[in-house]
Every structure is written in structure tokens, then in C-alpha cells.
PDB file of N, CA and C in Angstrom:
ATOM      1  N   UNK A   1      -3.281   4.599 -13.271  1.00  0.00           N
ATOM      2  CA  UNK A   1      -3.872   3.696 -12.308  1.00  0.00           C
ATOM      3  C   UNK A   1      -3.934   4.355 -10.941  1.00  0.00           C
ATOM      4  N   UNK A   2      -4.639   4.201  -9.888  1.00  0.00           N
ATOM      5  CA  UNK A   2      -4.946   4.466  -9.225  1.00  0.00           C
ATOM      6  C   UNK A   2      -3.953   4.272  -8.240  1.00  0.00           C
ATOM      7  N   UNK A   3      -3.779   5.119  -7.028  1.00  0.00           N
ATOM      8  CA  UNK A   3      -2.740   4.743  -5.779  1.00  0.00           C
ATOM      9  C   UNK A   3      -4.252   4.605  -4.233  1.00  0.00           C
ATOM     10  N   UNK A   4      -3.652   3.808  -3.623  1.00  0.00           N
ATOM     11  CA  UNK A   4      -4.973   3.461  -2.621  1.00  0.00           C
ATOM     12  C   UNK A   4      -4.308   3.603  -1.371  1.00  0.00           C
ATOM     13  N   UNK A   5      -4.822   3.774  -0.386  1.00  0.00           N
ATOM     14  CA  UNK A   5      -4.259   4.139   0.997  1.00  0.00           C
ATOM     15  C   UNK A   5      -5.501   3.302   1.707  1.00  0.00           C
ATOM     16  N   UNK A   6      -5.191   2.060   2.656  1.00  0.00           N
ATOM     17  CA  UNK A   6      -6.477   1.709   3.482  1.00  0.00           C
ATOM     18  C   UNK A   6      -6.518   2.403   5.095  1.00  0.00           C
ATOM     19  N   UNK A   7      -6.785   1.845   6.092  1.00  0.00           N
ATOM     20  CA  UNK A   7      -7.039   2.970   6.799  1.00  0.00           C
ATOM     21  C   UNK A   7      -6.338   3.066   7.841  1.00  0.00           C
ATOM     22  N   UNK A   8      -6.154   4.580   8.872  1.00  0.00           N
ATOM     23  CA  UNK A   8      -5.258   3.754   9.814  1.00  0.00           C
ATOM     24  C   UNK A   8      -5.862   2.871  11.079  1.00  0.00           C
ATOM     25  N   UNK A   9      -4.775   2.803  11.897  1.00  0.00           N
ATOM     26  CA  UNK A   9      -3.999   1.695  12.432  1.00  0.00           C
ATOM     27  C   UNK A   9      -3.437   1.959  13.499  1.00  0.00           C
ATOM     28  N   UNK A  10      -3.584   1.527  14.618  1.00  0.00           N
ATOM     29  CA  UNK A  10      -3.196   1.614  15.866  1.00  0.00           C
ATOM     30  C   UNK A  10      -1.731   1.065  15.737  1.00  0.00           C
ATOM     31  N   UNK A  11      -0.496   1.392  16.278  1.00  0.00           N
ATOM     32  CA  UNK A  11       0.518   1.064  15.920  1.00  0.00           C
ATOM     33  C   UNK A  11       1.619   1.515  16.986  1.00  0.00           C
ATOM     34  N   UNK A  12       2.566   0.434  17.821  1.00  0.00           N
ATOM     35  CA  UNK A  12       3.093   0.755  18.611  1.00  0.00           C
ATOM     36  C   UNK A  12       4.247   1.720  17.876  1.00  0.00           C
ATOM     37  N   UNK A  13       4.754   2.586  19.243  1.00  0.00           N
ATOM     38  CA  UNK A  13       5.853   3.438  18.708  1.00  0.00           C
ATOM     39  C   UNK A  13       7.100   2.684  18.600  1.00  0.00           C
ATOM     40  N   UNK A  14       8.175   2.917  17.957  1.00  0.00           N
ATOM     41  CA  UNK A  14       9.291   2.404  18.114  1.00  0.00           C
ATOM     42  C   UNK A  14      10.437   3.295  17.638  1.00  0.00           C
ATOM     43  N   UNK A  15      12.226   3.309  17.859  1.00  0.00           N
ATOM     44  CA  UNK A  15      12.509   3.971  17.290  1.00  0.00           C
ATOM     45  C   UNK A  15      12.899   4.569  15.864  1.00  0.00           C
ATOM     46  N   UNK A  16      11.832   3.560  15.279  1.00  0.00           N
ATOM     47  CA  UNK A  16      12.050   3.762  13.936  1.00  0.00           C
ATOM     48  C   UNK A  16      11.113   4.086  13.538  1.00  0.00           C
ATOM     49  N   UNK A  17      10.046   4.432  14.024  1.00  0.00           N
ATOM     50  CA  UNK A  17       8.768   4.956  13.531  1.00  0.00           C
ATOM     51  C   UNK A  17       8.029   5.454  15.235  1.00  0.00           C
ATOM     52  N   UNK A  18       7.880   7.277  14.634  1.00  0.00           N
ATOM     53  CA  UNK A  18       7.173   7.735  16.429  1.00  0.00           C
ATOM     54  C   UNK A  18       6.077   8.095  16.363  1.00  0.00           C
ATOM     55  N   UNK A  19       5.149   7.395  15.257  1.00  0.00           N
ATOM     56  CA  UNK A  19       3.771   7.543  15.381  1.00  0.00           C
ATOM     57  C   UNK A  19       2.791   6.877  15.640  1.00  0.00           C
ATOM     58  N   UNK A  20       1.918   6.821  16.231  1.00  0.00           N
ATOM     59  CA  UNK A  20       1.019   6.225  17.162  1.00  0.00           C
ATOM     60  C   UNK A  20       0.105   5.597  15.883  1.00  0.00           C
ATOM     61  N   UNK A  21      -0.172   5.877  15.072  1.00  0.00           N
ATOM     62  CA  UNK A  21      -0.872   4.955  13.379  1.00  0.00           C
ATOM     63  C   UNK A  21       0.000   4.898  12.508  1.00  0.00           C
ATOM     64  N   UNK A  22      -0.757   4.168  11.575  1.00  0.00           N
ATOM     65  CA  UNK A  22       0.095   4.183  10.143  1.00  0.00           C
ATOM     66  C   UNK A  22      -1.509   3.261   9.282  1.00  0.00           C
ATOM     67  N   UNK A  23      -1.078   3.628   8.019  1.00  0.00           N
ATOM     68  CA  UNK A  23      -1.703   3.023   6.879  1.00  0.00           C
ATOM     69  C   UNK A  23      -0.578   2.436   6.166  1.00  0.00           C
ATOM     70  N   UNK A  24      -1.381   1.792   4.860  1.00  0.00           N
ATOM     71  CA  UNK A  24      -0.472   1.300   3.971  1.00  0.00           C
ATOM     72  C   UNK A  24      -0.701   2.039   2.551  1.00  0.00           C
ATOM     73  N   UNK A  25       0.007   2.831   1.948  1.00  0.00           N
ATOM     74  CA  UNK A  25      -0.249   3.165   0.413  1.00  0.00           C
ATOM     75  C   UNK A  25       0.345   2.214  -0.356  1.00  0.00           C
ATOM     76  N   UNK A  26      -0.739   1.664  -1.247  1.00  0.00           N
ATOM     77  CA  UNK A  26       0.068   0.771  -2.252  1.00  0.00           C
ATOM     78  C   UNK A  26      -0.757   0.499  -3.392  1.00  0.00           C
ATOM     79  N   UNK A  27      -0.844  -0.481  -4.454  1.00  0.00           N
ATOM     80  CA  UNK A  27      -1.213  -0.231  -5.763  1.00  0.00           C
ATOM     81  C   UNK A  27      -1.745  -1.471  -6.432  1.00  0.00           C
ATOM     82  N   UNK A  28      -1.936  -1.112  -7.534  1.00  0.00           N
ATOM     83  CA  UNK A  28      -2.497  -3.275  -8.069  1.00  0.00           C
ATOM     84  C   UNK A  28      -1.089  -3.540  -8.622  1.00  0.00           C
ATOM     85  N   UNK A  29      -1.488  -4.908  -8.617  1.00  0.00           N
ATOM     86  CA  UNK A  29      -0.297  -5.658  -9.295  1.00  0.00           C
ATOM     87  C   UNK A  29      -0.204  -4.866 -11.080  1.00  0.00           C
ATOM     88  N   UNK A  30       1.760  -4.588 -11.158  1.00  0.00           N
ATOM     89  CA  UNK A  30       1.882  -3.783 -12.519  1.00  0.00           C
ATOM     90  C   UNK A  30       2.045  -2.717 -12.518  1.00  0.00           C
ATOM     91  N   UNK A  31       2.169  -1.888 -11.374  1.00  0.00           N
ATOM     92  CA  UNK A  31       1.636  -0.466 -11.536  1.00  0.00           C
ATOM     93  C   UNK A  31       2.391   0.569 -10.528  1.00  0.00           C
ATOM     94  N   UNK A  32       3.933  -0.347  -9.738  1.00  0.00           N
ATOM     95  CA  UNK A  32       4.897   0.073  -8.819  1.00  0.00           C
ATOM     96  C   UNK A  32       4.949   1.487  -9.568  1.00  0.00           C
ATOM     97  N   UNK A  33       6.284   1.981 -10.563  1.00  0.00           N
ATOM     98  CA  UNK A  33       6.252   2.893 -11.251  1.00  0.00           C
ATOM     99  C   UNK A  33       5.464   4.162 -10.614  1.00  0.00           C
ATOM    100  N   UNK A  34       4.126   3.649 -10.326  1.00  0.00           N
ATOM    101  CA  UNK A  34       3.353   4.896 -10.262  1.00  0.00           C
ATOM    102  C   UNK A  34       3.494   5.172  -8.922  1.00  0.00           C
ATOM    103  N   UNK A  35       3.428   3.478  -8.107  1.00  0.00           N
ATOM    104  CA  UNK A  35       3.340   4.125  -6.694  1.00  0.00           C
ATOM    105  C   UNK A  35       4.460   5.117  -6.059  1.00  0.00           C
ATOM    106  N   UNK A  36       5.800   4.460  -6.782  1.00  0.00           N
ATOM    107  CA  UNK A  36       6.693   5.307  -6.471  1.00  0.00           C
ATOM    108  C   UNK A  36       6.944   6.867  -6.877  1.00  0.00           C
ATOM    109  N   UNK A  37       6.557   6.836  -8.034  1.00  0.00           N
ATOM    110  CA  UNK A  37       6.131   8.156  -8.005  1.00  0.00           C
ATOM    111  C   UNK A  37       5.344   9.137  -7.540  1.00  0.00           C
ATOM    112  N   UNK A  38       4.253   8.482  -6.709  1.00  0.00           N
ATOM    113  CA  UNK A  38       2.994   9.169  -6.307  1.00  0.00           C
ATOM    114  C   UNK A  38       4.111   8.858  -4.790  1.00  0.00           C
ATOM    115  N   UNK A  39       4.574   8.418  -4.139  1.00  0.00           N
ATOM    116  CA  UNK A  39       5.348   8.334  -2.793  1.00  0.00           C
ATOM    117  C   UNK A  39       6.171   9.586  -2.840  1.00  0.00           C
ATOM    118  N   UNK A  40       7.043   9.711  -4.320  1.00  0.00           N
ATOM    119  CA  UNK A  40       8.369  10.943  -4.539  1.00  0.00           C
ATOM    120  C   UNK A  40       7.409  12.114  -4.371  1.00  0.00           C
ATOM    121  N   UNK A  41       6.743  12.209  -5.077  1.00  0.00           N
ATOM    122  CA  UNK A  41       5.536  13.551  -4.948  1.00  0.00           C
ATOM    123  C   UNK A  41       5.392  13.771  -3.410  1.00  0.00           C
ATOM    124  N   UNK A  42       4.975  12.950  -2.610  1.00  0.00           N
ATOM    125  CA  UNK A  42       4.375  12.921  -1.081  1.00  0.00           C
ATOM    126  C   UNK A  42       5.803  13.594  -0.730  1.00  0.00           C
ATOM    127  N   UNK A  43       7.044  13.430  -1.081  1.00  0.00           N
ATOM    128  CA  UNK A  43       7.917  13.616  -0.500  1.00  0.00           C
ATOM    129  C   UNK A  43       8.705  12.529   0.580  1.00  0.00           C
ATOM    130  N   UNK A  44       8.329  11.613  -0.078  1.00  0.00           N
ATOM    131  CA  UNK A  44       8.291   9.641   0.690  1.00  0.00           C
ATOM    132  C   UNK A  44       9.791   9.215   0.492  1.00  0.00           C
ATOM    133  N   UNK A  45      11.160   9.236   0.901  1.00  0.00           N
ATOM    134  CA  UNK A  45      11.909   8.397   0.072  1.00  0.00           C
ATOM    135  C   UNK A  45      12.086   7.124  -0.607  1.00  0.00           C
ATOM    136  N   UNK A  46      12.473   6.648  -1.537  1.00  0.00           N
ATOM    137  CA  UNK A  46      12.465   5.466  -2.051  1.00  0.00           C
ATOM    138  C   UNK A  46      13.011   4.028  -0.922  1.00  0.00           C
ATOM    139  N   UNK A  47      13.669   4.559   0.051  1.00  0.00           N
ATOM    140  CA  UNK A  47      14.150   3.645   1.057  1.00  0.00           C
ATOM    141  C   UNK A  47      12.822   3.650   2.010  1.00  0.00           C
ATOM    142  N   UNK A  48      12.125   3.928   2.014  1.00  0.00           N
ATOM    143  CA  UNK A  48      10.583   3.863   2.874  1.00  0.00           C
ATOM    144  C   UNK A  48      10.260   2.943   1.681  1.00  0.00           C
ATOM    145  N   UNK A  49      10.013   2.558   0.689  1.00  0.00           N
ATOM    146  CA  UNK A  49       9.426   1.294   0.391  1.00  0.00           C
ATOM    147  C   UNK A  49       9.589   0.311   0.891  1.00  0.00           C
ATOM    148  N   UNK A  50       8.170  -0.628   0.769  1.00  0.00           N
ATOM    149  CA  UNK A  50       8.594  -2.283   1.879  1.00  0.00           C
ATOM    150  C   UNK A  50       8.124  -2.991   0.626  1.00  0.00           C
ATOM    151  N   UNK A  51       8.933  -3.755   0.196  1.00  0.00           N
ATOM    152  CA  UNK A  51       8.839  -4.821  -1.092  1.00  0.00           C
ATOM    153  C   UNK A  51       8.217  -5.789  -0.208  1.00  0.00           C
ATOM    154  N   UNK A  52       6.890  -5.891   0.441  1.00  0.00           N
ATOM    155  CA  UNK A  52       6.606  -6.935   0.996  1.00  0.00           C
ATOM    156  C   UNK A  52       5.715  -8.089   0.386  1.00  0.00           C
ATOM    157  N   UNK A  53       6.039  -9.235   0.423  1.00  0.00           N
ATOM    158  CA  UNK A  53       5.060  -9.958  -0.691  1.00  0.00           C
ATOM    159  C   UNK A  53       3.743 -10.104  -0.297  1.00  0.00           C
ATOM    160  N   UNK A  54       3.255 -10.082  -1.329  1.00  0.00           N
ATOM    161  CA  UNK A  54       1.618 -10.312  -0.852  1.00  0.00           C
ATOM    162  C   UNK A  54       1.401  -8.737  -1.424  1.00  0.00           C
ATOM    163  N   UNK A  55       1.909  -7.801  -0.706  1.00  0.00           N
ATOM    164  CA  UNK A  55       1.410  -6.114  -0.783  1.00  0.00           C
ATOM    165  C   UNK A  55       2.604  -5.526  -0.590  1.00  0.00           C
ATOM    166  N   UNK A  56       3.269  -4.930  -1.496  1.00  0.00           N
ATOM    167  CA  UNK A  56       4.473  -4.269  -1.796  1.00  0.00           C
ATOM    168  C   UNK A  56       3.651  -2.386  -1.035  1.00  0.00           C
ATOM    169  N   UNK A  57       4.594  -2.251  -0.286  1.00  0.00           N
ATOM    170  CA  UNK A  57       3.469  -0.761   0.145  1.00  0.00           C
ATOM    171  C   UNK A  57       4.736   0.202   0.721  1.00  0.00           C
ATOM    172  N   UNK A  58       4.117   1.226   1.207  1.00  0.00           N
ATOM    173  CA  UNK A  58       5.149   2.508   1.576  1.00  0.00           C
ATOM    174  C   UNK A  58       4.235   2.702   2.864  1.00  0.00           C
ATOM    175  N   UNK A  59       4.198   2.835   4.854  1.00  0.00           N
ATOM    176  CA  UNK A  59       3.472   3.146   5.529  1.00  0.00           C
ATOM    177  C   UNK A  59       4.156   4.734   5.089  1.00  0.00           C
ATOM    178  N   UNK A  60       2.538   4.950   5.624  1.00  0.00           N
ATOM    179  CA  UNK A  60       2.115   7.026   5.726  1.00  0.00           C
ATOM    180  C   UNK A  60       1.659   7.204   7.256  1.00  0.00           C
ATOM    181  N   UNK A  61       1.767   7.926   7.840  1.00  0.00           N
ATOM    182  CA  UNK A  61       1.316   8.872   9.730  1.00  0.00           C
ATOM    183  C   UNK A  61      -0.348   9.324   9.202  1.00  0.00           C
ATOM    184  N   UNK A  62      -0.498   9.775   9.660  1.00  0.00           N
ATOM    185  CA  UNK A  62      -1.864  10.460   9.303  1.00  0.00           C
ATOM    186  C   UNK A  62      -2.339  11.362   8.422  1.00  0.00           C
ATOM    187  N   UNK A  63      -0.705  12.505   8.806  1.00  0.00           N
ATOM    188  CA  UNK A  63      -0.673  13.626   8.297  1.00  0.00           C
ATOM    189  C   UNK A  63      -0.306  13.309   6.388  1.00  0.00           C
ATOM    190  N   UNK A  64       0.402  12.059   6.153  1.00  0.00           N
ATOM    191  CA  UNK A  64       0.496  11.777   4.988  1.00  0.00           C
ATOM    192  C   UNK A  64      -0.189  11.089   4.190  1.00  0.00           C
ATOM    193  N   UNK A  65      -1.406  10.607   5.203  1.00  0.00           N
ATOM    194  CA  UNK A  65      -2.356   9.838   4.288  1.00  0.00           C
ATOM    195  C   UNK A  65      -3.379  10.970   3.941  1.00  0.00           C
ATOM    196  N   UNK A  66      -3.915  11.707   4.665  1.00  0.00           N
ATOM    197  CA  UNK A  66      -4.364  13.033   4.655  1.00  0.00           C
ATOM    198  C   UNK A  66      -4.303  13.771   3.004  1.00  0.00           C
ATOM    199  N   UNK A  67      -2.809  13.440   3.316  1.00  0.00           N
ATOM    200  CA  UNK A  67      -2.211  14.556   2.180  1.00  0.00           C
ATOM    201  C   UNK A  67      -2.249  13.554   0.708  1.00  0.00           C
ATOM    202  N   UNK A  68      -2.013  12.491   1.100  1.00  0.00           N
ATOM    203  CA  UNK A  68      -1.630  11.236  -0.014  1.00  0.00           C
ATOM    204  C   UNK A  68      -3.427  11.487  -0.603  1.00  0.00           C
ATOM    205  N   UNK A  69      -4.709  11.322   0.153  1.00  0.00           N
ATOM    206  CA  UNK A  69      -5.907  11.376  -0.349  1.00  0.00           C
ATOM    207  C   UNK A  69      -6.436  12.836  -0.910  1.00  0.00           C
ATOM    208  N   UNK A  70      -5.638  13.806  -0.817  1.00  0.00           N
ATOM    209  CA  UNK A  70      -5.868  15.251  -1.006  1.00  0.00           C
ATOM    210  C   UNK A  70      -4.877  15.573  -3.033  1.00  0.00           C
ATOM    211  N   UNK A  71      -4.397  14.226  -2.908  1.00  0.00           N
ATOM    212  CA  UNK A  71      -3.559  14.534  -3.565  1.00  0.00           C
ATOM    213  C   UNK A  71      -4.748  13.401  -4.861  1.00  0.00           C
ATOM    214  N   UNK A  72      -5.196  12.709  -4.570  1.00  0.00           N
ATOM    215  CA  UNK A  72      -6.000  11.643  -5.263  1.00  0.00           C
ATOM    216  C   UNK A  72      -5.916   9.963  -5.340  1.00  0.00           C
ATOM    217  N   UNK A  73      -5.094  10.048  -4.161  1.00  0.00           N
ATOM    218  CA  UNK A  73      -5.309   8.393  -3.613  1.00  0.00           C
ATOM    219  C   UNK A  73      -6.532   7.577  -3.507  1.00  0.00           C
ATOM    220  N   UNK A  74      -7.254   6.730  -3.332  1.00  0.00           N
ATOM    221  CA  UNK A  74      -8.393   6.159  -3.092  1.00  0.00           C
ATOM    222  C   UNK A  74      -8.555   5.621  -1.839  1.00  0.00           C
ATOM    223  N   UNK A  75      -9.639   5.932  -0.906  1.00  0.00           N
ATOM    224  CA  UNK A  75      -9.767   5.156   0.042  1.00  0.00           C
ATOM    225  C   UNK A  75     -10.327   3.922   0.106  1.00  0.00           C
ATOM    226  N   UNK A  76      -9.476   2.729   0.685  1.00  0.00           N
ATOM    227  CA  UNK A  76      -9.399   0.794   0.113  1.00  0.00           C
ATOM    228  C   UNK A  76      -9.886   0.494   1.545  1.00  0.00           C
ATOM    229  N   UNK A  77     -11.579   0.229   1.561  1.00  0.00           N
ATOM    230  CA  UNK A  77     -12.027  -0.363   2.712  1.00  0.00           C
ATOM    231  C   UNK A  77     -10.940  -2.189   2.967  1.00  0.00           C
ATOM    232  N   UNK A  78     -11.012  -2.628   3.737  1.00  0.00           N
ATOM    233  CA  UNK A  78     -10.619  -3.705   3.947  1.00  0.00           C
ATOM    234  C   UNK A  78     -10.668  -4.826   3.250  1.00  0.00           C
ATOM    235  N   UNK A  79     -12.050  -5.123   2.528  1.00  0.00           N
ATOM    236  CA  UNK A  79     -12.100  -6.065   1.738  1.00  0.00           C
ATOM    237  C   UNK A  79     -10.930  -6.161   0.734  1.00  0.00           C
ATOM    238  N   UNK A  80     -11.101  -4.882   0.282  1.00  0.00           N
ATOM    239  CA  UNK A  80     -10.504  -4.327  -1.254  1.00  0.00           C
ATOM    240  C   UNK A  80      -8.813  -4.853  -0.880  1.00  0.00           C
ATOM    241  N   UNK A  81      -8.816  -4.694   0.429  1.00  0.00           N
ATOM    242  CA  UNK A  81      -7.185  -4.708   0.398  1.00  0.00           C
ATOM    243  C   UNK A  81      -6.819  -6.341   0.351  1.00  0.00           C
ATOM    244  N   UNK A  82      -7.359  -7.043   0.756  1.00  0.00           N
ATOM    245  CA  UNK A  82      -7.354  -8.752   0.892  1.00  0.00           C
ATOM    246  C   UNK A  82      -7.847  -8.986  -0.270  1.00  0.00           C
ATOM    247  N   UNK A  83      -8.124  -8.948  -1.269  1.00  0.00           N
ATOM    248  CA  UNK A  83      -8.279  -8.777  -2.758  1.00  0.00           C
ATOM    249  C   UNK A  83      -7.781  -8.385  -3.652  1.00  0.00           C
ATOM    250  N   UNK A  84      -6.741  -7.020  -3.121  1.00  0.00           N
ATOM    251  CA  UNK A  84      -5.177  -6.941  -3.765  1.00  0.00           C
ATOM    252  C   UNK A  84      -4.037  -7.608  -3.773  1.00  0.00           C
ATOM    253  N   UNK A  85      -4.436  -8.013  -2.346  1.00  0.00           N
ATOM    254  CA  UNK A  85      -3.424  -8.547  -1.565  1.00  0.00           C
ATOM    255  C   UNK A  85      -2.903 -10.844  -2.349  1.00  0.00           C
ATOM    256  N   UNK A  86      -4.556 -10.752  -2.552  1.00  0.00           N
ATOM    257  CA  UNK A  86      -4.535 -12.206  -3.637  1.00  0.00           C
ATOM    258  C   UNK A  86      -4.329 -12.054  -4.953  1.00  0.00           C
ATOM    259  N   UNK A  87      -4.518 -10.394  -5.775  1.00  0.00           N
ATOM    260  CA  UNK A  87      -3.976 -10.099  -7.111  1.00  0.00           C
ATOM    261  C   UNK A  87      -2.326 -10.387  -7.143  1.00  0.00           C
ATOM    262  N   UNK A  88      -2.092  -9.867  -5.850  1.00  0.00           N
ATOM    263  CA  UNK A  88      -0.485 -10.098  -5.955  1.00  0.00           C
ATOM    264  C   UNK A  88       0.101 -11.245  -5.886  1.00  0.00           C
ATOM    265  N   UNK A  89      -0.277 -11.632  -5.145  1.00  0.00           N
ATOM    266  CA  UNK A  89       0.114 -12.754  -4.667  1.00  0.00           C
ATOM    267  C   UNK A  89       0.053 -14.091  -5.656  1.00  0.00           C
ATOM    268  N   UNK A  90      -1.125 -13.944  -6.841  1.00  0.00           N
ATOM    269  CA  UNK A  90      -1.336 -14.728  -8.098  1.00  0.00           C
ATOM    270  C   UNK A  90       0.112 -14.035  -8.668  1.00  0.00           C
ATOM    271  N   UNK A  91       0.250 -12.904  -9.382  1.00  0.00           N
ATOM    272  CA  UNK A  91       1.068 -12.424  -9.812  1.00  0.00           C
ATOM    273  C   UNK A  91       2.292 -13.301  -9.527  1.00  0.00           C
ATOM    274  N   UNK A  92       2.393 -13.109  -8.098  1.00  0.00           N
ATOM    275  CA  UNK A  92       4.287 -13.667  -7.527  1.00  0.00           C
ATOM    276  C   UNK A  92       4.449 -15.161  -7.725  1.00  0.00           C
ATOM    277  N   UNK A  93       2.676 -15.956  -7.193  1.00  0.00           N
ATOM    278  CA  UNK A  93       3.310 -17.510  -7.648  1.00  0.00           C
ATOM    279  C   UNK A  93       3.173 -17.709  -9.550  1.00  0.00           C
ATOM    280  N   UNK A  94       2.763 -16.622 -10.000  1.00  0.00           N
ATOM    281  CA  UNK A  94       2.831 -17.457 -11.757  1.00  0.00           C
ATOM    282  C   UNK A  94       1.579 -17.373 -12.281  1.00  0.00           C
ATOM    283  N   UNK A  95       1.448 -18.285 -13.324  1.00  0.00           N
ATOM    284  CA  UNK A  95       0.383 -17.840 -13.862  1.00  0.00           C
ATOM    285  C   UNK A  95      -0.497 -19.272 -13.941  1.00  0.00           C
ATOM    286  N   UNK A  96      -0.013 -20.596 -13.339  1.00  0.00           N
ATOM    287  CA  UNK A  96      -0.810 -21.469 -13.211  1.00  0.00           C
ATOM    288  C   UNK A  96      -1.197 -21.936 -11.946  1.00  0.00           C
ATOM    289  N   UNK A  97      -1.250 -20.598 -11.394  1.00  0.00           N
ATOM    290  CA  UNK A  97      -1.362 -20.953  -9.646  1.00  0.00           C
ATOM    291  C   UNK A  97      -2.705 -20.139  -9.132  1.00  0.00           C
ATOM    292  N   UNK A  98      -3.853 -20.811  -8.728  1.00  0.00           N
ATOM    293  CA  UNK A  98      -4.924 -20.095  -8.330  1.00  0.00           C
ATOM    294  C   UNK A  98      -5.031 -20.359  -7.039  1.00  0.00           C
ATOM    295  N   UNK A  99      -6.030 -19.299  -6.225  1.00  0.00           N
ATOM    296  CA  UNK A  99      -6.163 -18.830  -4.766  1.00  0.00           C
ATOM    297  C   UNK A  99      -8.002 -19.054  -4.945  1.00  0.00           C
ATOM    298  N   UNK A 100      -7.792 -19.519  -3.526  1.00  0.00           N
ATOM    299  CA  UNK A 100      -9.541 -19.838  -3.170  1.00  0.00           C
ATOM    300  C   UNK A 100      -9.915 -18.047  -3.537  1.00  0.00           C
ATOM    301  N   UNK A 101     -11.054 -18.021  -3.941  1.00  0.00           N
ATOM    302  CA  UNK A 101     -11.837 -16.446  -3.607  1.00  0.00           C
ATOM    303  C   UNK A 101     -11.039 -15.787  -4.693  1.00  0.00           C
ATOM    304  N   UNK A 102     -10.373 -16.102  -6.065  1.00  0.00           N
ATOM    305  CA  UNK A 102      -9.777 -15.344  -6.652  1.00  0.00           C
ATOM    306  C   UNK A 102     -10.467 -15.045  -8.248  1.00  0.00           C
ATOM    307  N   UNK A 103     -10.821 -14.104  -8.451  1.00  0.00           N
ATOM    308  CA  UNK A 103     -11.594 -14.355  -9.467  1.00  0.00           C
ATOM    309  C   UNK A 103     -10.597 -14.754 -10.772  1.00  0.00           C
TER     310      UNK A 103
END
């Protein structure tokens, strides 16, 4: 399955992150396994994952989305990502729970 990176992102600095962007790499619902593996490859640690609901993701700097799409990530215009973002999100409430716009 595919690993997707959408785009960056203006992003204040802080001391936990000193880069001026970030993206999100992350995956369809089912398919963690890979992301984390495609993160270990990047050289990503497993404590850089954000189990966040809605979009479970790992942020990348530039230089790693760069490398994350060199490597065979997909680039996820915006739509695509608010469309993952409701795959998951079906996923987390169950399976008799539907979302406006969900196919």
C-alpha cells in the first residue's frame, strides 16, 4: 500500500521542533505496519509517531519529505487528505457509523 506525504506547511518553531514547515506522512486505514516501516527506513523513530485520531501520521521538515517522495511516497493534494482523514475516522467509530461525503 501506498505511504502519502501532503504538503508542507508553514509552522511555528518551537523547542521541540526547529523547523519552519512540516508535512504529514501517513497511510489508509489498515496499513500502520507499513507506515512504520516506511518512517524506520526514513530513519524516523517510532516515538515521532502521533497516534492522532482522525489521521494517525509521523511530521517530516522538508528535507524528509523530499527524501520520503524519492523514496516512493505519493503526493496527497488536500482533498485526498480530508478523505482519509473520514476513512479513518469510519474505521475508529465502527462499522455502523456513517459520515456526510463518505462513500
Amino acid at each position: 500500500m501506498p505511504i502519502y506525504v501532503d504538503a508542507l506547511m508553514a509552522r511555528e518553531r518551537t523547542p521541540r521542533w526547529r523547523f519552519d514547515t512540516s508535512c504529514h506522512m501517513f497511510c489508509e486505514p489498515g496499513e500502520l505496519d507499513q507506515l512504520h516501516a516506511f518512517a524506520q527506513a526514513l530513519g524516523i523513530p517510532r516515538r515521532a509517531f502521533q497516534p492522532r485520531e482522525g489521521l494517525p501520521h509521523y511530521d517530516l521538515y522538508r528535507e524528509l519529505r523530499i527524501q520520503a517522495l524519492e523514496m516512493g511516497a505519493l503526493p496527497a493534494e488536500r482533498r485526498f487528505v480530508v478523505d482519509t482523514i473520514r476513512r479513518w475516522r469510519a474505521v475508529e467509530a465502527g462499522p455502523n457509523v456513517t459520515f456526510p461525503n463518505t462513500p
